[in-house]
N, C-alpha and C. Protein backbone atom coordinates (compact mmCIF):
# COMPACT_ATOMS: atom_id res chain seq x y z
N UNK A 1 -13.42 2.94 -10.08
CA UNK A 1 -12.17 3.59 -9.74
C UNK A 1 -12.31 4.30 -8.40
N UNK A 2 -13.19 5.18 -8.15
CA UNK A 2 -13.55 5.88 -7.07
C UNK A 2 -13.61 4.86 -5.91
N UNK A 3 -14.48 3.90 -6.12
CA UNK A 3 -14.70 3.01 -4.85
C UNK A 3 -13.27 1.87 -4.65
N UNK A 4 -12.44 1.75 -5.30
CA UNK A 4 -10.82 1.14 -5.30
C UNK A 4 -10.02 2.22 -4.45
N UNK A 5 -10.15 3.43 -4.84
CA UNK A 5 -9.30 4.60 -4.57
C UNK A 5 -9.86 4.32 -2.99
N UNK A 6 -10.75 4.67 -2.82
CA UNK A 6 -11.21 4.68 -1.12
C UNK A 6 -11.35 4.03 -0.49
N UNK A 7 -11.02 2.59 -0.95
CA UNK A 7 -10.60 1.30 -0.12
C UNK A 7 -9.01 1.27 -0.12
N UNK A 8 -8.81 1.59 -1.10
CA UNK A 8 -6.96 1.82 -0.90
C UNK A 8 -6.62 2.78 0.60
N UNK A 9 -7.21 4.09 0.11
CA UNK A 9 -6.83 4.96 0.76
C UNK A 9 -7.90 5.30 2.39
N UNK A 10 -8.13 4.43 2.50
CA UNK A 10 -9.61 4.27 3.91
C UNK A 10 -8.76 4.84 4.79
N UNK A 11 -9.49 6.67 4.97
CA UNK A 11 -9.29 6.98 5.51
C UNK A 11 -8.59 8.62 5.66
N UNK A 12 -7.39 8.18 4.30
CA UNK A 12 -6.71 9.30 4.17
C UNK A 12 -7.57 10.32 4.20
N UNK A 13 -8.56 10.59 3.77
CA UNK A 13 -9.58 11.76 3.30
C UNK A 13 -9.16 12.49 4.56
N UNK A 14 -9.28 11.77 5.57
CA UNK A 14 -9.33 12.48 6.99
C UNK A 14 -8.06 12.92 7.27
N UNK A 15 -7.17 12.89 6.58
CA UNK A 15 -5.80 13.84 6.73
C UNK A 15 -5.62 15.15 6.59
N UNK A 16 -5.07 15.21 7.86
CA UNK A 16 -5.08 16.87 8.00
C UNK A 16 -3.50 17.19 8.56
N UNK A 17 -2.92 17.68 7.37
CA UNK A 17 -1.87 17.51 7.05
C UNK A 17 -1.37 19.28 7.44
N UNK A 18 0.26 18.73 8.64
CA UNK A 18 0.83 19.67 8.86
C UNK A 18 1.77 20.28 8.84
N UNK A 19 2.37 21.43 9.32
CA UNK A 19 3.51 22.01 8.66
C UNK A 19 4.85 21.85 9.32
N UNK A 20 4.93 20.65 10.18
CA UNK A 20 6.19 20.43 10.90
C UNK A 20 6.73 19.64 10.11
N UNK A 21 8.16 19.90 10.01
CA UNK A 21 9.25 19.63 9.44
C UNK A 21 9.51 17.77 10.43
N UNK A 22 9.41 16.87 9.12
CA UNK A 22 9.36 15.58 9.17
C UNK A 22 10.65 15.14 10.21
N UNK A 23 10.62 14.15 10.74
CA UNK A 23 11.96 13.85 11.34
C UNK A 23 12.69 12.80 10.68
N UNK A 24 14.10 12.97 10.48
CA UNK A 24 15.24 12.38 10.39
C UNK A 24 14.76 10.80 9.95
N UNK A 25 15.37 10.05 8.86
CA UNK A 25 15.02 9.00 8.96
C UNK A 25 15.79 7.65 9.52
N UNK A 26 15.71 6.66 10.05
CA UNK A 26 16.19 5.70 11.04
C UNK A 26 17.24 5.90 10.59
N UNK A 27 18.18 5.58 11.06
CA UNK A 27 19.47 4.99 11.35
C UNK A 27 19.64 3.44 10.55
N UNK A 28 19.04 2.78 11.01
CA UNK A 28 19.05 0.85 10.56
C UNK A 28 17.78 0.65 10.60
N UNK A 29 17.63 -0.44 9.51
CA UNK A 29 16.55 -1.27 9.25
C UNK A 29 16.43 -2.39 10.51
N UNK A 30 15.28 -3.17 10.95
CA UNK A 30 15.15 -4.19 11.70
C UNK A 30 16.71 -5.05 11.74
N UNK A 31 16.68 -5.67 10.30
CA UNK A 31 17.58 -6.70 10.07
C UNK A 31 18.94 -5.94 10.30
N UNK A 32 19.40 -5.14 10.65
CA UNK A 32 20.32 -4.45 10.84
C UNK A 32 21.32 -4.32 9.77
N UNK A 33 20.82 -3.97 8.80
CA UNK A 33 21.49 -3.30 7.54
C UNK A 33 21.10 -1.73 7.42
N UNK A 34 22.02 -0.52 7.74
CA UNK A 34 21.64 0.59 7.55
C UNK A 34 20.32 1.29 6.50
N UNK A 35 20.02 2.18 7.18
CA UNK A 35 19.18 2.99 6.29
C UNK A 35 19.24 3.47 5.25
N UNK A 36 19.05 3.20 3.80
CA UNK A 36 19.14 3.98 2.69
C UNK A 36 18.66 5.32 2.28
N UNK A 37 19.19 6.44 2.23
CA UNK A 37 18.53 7.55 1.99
C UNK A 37 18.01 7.75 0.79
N UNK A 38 18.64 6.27 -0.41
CA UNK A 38 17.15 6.38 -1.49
C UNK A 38 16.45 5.61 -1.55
N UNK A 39 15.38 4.78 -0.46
CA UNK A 39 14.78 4.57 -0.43
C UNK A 39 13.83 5.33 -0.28
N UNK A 40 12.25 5.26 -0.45
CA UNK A 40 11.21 6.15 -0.26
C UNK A 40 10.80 5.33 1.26
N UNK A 41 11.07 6.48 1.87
CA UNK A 41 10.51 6.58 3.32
C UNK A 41 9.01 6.76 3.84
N UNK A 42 8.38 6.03 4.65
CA UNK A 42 7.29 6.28 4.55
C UNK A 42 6.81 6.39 6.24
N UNK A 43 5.82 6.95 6.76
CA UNK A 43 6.16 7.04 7.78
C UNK A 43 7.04 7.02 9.28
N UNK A 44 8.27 7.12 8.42
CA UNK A 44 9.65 7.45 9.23
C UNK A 44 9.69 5.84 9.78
N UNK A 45 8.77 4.85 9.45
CA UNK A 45 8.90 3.50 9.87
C UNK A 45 9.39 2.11 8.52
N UNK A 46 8.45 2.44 7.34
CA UNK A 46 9.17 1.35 5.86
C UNK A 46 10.29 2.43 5.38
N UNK A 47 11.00 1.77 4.85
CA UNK A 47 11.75 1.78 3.69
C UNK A 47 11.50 1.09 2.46
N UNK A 48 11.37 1.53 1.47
CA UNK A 48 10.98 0.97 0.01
C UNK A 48 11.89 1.23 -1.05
N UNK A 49 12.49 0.46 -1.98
CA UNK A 49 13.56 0.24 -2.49
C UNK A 49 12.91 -0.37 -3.87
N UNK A 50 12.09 -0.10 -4.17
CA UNK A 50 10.97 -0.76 -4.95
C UNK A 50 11.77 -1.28 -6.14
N UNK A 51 11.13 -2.82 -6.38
CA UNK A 51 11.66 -3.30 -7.89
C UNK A 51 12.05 -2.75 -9.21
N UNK A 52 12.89 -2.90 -9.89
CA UNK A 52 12.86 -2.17 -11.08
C UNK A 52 11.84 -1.78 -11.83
N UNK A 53 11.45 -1.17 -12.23
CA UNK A 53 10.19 -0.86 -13.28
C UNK A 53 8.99 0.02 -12.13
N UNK A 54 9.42 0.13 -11.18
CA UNK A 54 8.20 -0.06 -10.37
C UNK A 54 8.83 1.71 -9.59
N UNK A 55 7.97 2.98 -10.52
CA UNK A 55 8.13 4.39 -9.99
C UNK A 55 7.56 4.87 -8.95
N UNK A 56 8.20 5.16 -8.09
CA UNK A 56 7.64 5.88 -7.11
C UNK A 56 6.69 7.08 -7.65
N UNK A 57 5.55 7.45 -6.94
CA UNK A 57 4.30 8.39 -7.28
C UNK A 57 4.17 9.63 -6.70
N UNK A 58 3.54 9.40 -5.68
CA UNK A 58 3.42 10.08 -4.55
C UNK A 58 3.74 9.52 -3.01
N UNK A 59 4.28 10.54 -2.16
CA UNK A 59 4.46 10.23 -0.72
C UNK A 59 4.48 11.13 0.32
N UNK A 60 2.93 10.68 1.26
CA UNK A 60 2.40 11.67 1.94
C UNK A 60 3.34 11.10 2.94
N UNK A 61 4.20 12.00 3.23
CA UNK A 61 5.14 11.74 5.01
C UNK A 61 5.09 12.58 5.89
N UNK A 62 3.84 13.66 5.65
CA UNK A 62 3.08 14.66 6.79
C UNK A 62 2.20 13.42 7.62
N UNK A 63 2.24 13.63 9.28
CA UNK A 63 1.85 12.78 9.87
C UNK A 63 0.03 13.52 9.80
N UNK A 64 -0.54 12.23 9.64
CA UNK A 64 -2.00 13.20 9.98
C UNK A 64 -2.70 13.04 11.78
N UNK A 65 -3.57 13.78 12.00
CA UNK A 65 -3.94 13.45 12.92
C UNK A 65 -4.62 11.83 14.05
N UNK A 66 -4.52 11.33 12.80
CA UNK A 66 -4.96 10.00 13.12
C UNK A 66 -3.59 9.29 12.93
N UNK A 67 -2.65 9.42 12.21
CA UNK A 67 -1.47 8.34 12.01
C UNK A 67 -1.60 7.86 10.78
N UNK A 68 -1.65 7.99 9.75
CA UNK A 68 -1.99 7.73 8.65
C UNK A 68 -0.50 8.18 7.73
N UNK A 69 -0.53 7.53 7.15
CA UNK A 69 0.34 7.63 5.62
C UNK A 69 0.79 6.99 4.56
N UNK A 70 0.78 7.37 3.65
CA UNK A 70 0.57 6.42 2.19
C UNK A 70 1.80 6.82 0.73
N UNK A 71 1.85 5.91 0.32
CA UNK A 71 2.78 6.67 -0.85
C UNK A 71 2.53 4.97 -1.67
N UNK A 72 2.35 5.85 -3.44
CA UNK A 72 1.91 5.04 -4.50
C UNK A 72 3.31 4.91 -5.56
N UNK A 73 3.35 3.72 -6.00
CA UNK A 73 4.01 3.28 -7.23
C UNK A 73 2.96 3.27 -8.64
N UNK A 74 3.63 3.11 -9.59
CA UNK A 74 3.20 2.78 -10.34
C UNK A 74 3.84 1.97 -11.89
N UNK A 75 3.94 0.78 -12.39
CA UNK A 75 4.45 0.07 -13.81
C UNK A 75 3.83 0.70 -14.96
N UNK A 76 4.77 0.69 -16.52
CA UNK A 76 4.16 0.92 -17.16
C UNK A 76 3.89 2.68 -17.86
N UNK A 77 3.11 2.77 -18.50
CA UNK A 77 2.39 4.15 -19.00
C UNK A 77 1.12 4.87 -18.61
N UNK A 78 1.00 5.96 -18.25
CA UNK A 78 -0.28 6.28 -17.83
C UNK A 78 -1.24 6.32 -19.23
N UNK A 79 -1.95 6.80 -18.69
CA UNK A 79 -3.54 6.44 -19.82
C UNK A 79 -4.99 7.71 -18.86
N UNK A 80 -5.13 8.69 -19.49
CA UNK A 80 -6.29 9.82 -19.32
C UNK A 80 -7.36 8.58 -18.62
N UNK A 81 -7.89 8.86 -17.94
CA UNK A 81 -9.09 8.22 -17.73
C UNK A 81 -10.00 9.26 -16.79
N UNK A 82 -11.68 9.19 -17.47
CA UNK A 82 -12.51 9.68 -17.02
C UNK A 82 -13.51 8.98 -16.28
N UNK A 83 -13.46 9.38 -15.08
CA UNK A 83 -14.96 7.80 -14.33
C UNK A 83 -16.31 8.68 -14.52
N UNK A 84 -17.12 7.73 -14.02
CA UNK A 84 -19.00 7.75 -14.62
C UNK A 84 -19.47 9.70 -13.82
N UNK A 85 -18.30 9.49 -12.24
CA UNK A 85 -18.64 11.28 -12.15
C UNK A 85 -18.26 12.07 -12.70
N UNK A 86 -17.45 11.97 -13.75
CA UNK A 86 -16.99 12.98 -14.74
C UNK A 86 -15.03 13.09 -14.01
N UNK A 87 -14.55 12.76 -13.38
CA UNK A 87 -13.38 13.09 -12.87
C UNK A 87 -12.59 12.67 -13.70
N UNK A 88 -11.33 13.41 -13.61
CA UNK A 88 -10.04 12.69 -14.30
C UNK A 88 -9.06 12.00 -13.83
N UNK A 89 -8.26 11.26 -14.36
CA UNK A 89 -7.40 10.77 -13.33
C UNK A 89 -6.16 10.10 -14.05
N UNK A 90 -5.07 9.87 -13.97
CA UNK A 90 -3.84 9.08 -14.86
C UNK A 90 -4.00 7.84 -14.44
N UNK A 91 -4.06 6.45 -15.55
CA UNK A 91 -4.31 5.00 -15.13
C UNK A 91 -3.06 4.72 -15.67
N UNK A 92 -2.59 3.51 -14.89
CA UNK A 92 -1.07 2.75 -15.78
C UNK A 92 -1.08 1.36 -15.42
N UNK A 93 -0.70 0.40 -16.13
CA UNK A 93 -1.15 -0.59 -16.20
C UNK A 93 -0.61 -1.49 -14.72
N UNK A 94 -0.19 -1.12 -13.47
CA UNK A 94 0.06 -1.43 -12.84
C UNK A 94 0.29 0.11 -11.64
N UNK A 95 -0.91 -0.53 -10.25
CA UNK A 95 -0.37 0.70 -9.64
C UNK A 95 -0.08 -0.07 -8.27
N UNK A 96 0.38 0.55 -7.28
CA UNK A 96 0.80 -0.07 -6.27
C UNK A 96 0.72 0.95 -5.17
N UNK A 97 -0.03 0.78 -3.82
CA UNK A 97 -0.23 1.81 -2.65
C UNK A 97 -0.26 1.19 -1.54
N UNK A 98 0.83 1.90 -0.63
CA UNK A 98 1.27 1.49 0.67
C UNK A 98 0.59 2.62 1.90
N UNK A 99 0.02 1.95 2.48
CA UNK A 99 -1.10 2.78 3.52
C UNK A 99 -0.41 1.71 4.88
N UNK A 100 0.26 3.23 5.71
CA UNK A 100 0.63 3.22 6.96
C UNK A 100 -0.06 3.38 8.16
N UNK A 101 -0.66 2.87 9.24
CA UNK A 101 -1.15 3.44 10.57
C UNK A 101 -0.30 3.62 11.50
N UNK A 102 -0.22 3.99 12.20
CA UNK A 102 0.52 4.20 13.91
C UNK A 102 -0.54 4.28 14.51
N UNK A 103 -0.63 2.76 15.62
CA UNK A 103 -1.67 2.84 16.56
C UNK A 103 -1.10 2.98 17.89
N UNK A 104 -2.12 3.10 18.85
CA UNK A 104 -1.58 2.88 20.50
C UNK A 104 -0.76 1.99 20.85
N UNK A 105 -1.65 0.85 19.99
CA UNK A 105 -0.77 -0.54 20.70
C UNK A 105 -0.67 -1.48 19.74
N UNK A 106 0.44 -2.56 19.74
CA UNK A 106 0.20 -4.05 18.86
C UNK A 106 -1.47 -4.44 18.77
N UNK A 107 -2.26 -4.52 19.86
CA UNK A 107 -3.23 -5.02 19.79
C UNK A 107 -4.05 -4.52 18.66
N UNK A 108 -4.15 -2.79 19.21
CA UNK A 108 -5.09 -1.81 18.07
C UNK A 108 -4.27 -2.12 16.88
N UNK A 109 -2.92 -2.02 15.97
CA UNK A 109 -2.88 -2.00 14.66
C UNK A 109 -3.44 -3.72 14.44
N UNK A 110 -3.54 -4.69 15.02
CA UNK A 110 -4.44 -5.83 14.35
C UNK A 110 -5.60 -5.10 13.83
N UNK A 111 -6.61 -4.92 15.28
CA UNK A 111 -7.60 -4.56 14.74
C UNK A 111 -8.26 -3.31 13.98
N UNK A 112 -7.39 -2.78 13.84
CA UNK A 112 -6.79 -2.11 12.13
C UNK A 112 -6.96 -3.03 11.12
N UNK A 113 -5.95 -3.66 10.85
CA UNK A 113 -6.32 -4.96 10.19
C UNK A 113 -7.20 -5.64 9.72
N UNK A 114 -7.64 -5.92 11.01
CA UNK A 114 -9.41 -6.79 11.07
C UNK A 114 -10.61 -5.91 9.78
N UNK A 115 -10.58 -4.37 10.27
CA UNK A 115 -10.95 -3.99 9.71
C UNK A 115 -10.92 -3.68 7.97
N UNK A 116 -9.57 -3.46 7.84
CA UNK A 116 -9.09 -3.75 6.65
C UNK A 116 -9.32 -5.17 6.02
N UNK A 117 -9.12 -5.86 5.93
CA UNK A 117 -9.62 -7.21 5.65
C UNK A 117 -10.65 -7.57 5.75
N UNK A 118 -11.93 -6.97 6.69
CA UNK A 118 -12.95 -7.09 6.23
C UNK A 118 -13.44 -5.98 5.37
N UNK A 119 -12.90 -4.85 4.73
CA UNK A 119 -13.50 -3.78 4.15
C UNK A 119 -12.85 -5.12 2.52
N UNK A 120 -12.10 -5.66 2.87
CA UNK A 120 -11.46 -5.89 1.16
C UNK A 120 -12.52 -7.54 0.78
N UNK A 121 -13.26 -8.10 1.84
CA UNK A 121 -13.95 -8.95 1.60
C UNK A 121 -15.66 -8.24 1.00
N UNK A 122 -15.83 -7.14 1.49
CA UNK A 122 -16.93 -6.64 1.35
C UNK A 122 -16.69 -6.67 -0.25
N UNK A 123 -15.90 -5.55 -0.81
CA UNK A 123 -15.60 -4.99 -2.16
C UNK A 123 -14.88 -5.56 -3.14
N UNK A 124 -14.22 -6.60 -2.59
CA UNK A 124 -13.62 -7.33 -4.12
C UNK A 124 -13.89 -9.12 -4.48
N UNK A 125 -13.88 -9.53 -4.88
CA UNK A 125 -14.20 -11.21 -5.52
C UNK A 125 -12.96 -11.56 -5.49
N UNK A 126 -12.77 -12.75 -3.98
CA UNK A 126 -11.67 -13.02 -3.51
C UNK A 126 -11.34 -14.33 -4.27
N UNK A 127 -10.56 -14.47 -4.89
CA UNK A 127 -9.92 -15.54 -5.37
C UNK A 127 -9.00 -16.24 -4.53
N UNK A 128 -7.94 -15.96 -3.68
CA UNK A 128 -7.09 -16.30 -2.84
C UNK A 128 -6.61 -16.09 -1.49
N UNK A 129 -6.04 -16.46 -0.54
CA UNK A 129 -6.20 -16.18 0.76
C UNK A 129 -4.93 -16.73 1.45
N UNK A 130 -3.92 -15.98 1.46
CA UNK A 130 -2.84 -17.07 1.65
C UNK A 130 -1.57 -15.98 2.92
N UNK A 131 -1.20 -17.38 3.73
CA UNK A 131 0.10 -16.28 4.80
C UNK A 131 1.13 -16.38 4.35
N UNK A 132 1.69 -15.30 4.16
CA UNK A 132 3.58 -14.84 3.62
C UNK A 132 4.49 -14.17 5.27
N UNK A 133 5.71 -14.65 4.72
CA UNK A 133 6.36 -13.39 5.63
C UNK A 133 7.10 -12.70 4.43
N UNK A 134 7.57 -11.64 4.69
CA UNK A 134 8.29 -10.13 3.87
C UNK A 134 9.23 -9.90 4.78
N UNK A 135 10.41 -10.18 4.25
CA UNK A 135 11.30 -9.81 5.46
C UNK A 135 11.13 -9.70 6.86
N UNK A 136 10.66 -10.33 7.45
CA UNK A 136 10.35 -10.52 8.93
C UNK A 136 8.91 -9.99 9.07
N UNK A 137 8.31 -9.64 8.33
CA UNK A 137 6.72 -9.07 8.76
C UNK A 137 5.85 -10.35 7.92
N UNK A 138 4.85 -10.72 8.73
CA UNK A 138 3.67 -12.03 8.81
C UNK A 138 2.59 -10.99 7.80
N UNK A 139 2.06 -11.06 6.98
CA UNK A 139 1.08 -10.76 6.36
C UNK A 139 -0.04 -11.52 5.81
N UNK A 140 -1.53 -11.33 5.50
CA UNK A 140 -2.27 -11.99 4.76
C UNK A 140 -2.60 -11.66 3.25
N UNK A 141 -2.26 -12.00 2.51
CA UNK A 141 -2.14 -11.60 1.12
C UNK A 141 -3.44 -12.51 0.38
N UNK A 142 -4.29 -11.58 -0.17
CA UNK A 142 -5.55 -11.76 -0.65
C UNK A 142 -5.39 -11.54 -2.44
N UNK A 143 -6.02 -12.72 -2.94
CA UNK A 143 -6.20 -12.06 -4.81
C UNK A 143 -7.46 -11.88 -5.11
N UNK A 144 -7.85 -11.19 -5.90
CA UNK A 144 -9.20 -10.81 -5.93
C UNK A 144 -9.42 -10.31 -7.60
N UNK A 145 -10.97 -9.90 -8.36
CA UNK A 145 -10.92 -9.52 -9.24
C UNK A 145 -12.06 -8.65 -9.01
N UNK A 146 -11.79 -7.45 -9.85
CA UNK A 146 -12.73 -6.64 -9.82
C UNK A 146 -14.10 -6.52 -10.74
N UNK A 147 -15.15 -6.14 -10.49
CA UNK A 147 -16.28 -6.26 -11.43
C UNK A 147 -16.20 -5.39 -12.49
N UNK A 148 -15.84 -5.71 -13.61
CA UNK A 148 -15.83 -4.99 -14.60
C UNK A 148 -16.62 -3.75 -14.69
N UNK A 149 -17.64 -3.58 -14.64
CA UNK A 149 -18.54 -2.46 -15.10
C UNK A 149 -18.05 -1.57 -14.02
N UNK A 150 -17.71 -1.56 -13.22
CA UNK A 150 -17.37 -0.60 -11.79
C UNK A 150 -15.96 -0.10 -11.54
N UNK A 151 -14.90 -0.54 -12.62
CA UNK A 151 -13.80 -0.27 -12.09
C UNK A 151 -13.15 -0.47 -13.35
N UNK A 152 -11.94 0.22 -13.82
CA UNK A 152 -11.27 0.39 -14.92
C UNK A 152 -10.15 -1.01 -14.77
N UNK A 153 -9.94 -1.56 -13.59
CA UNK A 153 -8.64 -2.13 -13.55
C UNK A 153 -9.74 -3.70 -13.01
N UNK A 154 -8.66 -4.59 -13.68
CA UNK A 154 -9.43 -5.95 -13.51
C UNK A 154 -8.88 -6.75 -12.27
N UNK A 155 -7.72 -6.63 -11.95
CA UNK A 155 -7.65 -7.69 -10.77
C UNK A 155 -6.42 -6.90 -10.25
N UNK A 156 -6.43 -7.37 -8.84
CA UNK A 156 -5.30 -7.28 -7.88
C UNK A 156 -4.81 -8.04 -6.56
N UNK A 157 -4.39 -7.61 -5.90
CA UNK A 157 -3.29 -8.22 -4.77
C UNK A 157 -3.40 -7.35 -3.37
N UNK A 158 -3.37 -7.50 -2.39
CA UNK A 158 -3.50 -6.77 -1.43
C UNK A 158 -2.64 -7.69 0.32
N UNK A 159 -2.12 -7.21 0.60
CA UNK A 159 -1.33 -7.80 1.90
C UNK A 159 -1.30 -6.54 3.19
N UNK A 160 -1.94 -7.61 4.42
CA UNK A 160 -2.47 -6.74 5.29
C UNK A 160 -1.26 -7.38 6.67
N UNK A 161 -0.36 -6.56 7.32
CA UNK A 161 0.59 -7.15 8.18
C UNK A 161 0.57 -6.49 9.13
N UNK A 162 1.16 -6.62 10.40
CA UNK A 162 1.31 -5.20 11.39
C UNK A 162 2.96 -6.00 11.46
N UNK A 163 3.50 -4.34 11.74
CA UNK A 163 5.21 -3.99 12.41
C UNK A 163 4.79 -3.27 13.85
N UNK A 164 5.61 -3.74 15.03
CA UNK A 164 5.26 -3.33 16.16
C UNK A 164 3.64 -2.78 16.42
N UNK A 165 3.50 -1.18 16.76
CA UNK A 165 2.15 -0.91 16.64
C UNK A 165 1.76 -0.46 15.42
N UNK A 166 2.39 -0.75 14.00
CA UNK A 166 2.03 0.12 13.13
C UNK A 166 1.37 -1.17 11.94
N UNK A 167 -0.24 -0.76 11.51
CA UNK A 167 -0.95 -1.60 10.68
C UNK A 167 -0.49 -1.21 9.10
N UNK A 168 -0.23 -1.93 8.25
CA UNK A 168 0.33 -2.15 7.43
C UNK A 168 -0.21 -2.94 6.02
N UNK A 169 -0.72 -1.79 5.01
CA UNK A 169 -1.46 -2.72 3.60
C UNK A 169 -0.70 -1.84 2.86
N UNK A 170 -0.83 -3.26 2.13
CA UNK A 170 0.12 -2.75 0.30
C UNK A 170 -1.09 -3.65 -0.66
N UNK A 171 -1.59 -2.74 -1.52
CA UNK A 171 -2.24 -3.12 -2.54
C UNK A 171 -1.75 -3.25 -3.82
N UNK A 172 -1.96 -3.69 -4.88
CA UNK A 172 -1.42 -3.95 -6.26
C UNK A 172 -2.21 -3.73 -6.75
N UNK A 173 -2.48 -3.21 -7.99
CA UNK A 173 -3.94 -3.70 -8.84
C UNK A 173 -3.53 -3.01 -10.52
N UNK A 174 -3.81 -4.06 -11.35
CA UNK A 174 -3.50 -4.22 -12.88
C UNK A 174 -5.00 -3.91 -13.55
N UNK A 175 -4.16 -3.64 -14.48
CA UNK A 175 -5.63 -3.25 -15.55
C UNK A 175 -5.13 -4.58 -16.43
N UNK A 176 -6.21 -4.83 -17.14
CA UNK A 176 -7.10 -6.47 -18.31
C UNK A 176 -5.39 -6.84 -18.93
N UNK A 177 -4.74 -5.72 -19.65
CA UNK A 177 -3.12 -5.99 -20.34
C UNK A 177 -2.39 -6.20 -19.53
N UNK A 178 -2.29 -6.44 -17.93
CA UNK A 178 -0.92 -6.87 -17.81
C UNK A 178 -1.18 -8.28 -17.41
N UNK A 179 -0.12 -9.60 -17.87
CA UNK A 179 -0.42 -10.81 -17.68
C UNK A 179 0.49 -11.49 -16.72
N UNK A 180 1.09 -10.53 -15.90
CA UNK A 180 1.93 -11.50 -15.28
C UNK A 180 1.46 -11.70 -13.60
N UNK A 181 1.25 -12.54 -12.60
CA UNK A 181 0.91 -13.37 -11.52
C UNK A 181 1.21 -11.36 -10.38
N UNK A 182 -0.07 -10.91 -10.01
CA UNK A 182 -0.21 -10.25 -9.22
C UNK A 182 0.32 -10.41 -7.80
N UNK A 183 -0.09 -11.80 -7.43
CA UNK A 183 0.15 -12.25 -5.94
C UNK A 183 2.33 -12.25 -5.97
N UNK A 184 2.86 -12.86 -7.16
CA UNK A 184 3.89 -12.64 -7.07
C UNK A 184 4.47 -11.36 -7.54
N UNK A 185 3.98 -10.44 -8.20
CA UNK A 185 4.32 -9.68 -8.11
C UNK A 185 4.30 -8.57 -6.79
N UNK A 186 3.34 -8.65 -6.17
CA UNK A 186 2.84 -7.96 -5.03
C UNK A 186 4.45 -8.63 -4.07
N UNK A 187 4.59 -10.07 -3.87
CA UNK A 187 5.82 -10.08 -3.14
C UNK A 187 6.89 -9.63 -3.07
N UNK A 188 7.29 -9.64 -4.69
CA UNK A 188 8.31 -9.23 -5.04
C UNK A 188 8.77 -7.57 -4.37
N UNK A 189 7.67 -7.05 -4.10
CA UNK A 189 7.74 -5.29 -3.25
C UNK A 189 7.62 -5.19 -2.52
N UNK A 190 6.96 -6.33 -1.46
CA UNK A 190 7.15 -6.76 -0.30
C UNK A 190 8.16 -7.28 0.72
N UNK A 191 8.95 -7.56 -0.60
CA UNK A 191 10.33 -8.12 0.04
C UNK A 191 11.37 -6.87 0.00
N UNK A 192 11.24 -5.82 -1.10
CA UNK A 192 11.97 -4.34 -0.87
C UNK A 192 11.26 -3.64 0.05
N UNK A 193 10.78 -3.84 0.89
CA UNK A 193 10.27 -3.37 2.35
C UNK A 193 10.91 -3.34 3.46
N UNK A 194 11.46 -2.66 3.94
CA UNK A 194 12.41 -2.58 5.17
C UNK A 194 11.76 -1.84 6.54
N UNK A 195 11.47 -2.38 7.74
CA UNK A 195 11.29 -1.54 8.42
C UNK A 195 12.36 -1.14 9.56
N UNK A 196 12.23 -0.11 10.47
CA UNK A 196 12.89 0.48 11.13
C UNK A 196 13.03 -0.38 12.53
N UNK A 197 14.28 -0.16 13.00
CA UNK A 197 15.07 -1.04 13.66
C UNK A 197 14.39 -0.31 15.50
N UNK A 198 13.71 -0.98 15.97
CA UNK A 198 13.11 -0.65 17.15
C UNK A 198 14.46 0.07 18.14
C-alpha cells in the first residue's frame, strides 16, 4: 500500500502548500463547451465530471512549490486497513488518483512523463501497453498487477498524457472483488476529463 501510495502520489510529499486564495476557474473547456462549476477542478487546468458511482475524495488545489496537484476518487465501500508499518488507512474496492504537473515547457511535462512511466515499469507487472486519446489528450495507458504479498489491491490501470505544458497521470487500482475490465474502466474517467481552453 505504502509503495502504490508513493508512486501514485511521486512527489506530493514535497508539497508545500499555501495560503493564497485559488484562482477563478476557466471560463471554457478546450472543446469549447463552458466550464462546469460542479465539476472537481483540479489545478485550475482538468475538469472532472466523474462517472456515476465514482466519489470524489480529496482535492489538493493549493499550488505547491513545484506545480503539483492531485485529487482522488473512489467506487464502492471503504474497508479499515492496517499495512505491515502499523498505519491506518480507508481501502474501497476501487480508487482512482489524478496527479497534475505544471512544467516550463511542452518539452519538460513529457519528460515528466518519461519519468513517470518509467517509475510504473520499475513497480508494477505490466500486462498491457496501449495509445488512447481522452477527449483530445494522447495518453499511454498501461495494465498491470500487483504482487500480492506487498499490496492490499490486486491490479490496476494507469494513463500518462501531457495538456500543453502540464504532465498528466490518472491511476485506477481495484482490490481481488472487483471484476470488471480496469483499462475500460480507467477510460471511461478519462473521457469525463475536460481541460481548459488555452
Amino acid at each position: 500500500m505504502k509503495k502504490t501510495v508513493a508512486m501514485i502520489l511521486a512527489g506530493v510529499l514535497c508539497l508545500a502548500l499555501t495560503g493564497c486564495t485559488s484562482a477563478p476557474p476557466p471560463a471554457q473547456a478546450a472543446d469549447g463547451s463552458p466550464w462546469d462549476e460542479n465539476w472537481v477542478t483540479v489545478g485550475n487546468m482538468v475538469g472532472v465530471n466523474a462517472p456515476e458511482g465514482m466519489d470524489s475524495r480529496e482535492n489538493n488545489e493549493a499550488l505547491a512549490a513545484n506545480g503539483m496537484y492531485y485529487a482522488t476518487w473512489s467506487m464502492g465501500e471503504s474497508q479499515p486497513y492496517t499495512n505491515e508499518e502499523g498505519e491506518d488507512a480507508e481501502l474501497y474496492d476501487t480508487q482512482i488518483y489524478l496527479l497534475l504537473r505544471g512544467c516550463q515547457s511542452a518539452k519538460d511535462a513529457e519528460n515528466t512523463l518519461s519519468q513517470w512511466k518509467d517509475m510504473a515499469n520499475r513497480n508494477y507487472v505490466i500486462d498491457s501497453t496501449t495509445e488512447e486519446t481522452h477527449n483530445g489528450v494522447d495518453f499511454t495507458v498501461i495494465t498491470y498487477t500487483f504482487e500480492p504479498e506487498s499490496n492490499p489491491y490486486a491490479r490496476g490501470a494507469s494513463a500518462f498524457g501531457a495538456y500543453r505544458n502540464y504532465a498528466v497521470s490518472v491511476e485506477l487500482i481495484c482490490q481481488q472483488n472487483f471484476n470488471g475490465d480496469t483499462g475500460q474502466l480507467l477510460g471511461q474517467f478519462l473521457d469525463h476529463c475536460h481541460y481548459a481552453k488555452p
